[in-house]
C-alpha atoms as a PDB file:
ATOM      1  CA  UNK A   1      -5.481 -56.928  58.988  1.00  0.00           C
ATOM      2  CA  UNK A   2      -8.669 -57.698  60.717  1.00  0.00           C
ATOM      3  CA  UNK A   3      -8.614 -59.010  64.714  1.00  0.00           C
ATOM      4  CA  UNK A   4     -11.626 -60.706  66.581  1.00  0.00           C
ATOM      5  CA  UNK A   5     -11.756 -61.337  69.826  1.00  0.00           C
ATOM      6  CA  UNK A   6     -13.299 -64.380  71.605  1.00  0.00           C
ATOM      7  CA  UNK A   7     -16.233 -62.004  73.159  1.00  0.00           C
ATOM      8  CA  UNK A   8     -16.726 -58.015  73.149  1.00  0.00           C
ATOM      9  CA  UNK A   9     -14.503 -56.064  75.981  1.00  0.00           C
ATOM     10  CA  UNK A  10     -14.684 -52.864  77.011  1.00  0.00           C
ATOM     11  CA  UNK A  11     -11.182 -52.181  75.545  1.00  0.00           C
ATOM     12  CA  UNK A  12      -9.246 -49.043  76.980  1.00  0.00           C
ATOM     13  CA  UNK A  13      -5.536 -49.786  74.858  1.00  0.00           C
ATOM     14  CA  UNK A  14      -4.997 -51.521  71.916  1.00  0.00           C
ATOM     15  CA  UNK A  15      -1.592 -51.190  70.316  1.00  0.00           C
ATOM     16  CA  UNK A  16       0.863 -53.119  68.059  1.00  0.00           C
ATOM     17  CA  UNK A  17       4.215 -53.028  68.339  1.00  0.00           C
ATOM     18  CA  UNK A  18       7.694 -55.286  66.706  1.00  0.00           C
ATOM     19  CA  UNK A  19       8.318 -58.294  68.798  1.00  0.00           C
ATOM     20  CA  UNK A  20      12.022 -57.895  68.329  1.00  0.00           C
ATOM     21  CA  UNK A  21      11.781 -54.567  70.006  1.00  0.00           C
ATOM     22  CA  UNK A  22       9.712 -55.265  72.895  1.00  0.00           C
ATOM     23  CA  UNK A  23      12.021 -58.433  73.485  1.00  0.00           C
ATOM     24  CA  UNK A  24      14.954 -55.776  74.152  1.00  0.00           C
ATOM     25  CA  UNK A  25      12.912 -52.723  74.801  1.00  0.00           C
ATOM     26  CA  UNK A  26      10.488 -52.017  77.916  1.00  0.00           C
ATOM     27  CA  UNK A  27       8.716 -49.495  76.632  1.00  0.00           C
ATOM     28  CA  UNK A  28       9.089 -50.066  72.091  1.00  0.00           C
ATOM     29  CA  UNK A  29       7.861 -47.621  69.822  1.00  0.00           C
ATOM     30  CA  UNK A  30       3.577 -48.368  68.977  1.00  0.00           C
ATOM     31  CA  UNK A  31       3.151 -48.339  65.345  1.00  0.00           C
ATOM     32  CA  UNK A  32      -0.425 -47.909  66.051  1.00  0.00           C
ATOM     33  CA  UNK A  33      -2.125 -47.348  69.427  1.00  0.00           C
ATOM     34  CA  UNK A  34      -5.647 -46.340  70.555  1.00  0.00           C
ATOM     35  CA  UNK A  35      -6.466 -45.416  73.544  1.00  0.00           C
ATOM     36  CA  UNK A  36     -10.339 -45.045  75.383  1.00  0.00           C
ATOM     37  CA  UNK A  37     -11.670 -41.831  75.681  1.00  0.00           C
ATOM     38  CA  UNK A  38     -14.232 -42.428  78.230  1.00  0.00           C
ATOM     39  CA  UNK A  39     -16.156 -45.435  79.479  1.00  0.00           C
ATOM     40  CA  UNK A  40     -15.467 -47.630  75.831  1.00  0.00           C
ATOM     41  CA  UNK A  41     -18.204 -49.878  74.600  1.00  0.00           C
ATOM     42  CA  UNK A  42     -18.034 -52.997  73.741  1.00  0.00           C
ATOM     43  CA  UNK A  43     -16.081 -54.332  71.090  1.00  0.00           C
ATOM     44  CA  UNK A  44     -15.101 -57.771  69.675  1.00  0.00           C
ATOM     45  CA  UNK A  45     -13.545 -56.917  66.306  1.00  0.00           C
ATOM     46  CA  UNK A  46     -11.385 -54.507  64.818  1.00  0.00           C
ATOM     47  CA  UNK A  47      -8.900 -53.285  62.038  1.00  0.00           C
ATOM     48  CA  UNK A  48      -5.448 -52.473  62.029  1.00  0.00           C
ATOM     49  CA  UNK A  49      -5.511 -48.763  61.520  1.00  0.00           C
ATOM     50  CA  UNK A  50      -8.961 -48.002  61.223  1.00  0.00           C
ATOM     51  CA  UNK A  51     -11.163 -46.105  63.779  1.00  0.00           C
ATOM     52  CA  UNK A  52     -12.459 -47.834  66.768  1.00  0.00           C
ATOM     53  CA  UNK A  53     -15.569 -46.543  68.771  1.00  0.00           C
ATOM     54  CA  UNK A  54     -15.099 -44.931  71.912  1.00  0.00           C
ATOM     55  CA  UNK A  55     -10.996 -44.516  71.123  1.00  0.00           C
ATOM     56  CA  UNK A  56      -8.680 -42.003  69.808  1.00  0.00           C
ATOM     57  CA  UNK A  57      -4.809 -42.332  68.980  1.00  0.00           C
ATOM     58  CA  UNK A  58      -2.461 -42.139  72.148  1.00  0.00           C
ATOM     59  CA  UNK A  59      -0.721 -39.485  70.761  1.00  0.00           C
ATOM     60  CA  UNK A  60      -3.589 -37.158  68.896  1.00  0.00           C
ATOM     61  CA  UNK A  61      -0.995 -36.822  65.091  1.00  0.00           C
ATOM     62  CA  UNK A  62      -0.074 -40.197  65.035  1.00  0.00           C
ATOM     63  CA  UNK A  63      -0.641 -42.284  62.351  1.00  0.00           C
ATOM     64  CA  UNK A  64      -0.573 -46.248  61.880  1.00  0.00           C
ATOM     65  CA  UNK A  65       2.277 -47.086  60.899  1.00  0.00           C
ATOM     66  CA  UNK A  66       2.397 -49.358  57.340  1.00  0.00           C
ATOM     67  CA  UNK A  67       3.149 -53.339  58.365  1.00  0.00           C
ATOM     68  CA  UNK A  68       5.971 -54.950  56.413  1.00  0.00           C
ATOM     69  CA  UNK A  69       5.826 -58.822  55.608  1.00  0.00           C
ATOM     70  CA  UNK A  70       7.853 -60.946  56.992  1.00  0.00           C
ATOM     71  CA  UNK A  71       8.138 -59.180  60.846  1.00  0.00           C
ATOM     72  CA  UNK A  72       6.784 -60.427  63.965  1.00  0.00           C
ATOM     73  CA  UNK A  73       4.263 -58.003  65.935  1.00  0.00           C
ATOM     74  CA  UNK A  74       2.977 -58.035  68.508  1.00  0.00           C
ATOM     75  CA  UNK A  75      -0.959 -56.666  69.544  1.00  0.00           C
ATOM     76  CA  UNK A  76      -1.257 -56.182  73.305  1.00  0.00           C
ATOM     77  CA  UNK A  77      -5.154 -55.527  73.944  1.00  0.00           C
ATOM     78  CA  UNK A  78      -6.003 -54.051  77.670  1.00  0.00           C
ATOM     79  CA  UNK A  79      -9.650 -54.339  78.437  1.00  0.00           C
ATOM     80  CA  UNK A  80     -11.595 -53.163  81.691  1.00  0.00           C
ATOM     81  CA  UNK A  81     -10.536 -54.677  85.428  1.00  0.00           C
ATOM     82  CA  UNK A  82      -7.528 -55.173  84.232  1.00  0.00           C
ATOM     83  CA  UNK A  83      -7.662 -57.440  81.770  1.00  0.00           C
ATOM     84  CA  UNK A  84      -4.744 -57.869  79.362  1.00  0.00           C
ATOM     85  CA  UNK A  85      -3.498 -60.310  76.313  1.00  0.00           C
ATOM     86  CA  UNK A  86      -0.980 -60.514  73.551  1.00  0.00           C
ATOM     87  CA  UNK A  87      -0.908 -62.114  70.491  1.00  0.00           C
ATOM     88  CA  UNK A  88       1.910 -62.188  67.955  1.00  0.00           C
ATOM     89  CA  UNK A  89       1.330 -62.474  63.787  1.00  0.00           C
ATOM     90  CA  UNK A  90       3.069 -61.102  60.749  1.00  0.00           C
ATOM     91  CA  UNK A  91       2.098 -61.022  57.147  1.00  0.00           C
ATOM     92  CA  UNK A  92       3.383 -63.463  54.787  1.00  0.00           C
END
């Protein structure tokens, strides 16, 4: 699952989570979330699950978790001065 972005950000969270959850959950379990390490560089595109420059996993063992057809997620991008958006897809 590939995302781009309408321009590069500087992003400092990226993280995907079930819409059902965070509907009845404030804080619902990531099944993937990367975090900046430092000042992050730009970025405009990037992979569910893969590596993305200048960010590491939130919690340094965790892997992505797999994505099941059929179930609404939600990715919930942060980028610097406090810029935030969400976007919801599944697989079919």
């Amino acid at each position: 699952m590939a995302f781009y972005l309408d321009k590069a950000y500087p992003l400092t969270s990226v993280e995907v989570v079930s819409t059902e959850e965070a509907r009845t959950n404030k804080y619902p379990h990531a099944l993937w979330h990367m975090v900046a390490q430092a000042v992050p560089p730009l970025t405009a595109t990037f992979n569910y699950g893969a590596a993305i420059p200048g960010m590491k996993p939130e919690v340094s063992t965790a892997l992505p978790e797999p994505l099941q057809p059929d179930v609404d997620y939600s990715l919930v991008v942060e980028a610097g001065n406090g810029l935030k958006g969400e976007k919801s897809f599944s697989l079919h």
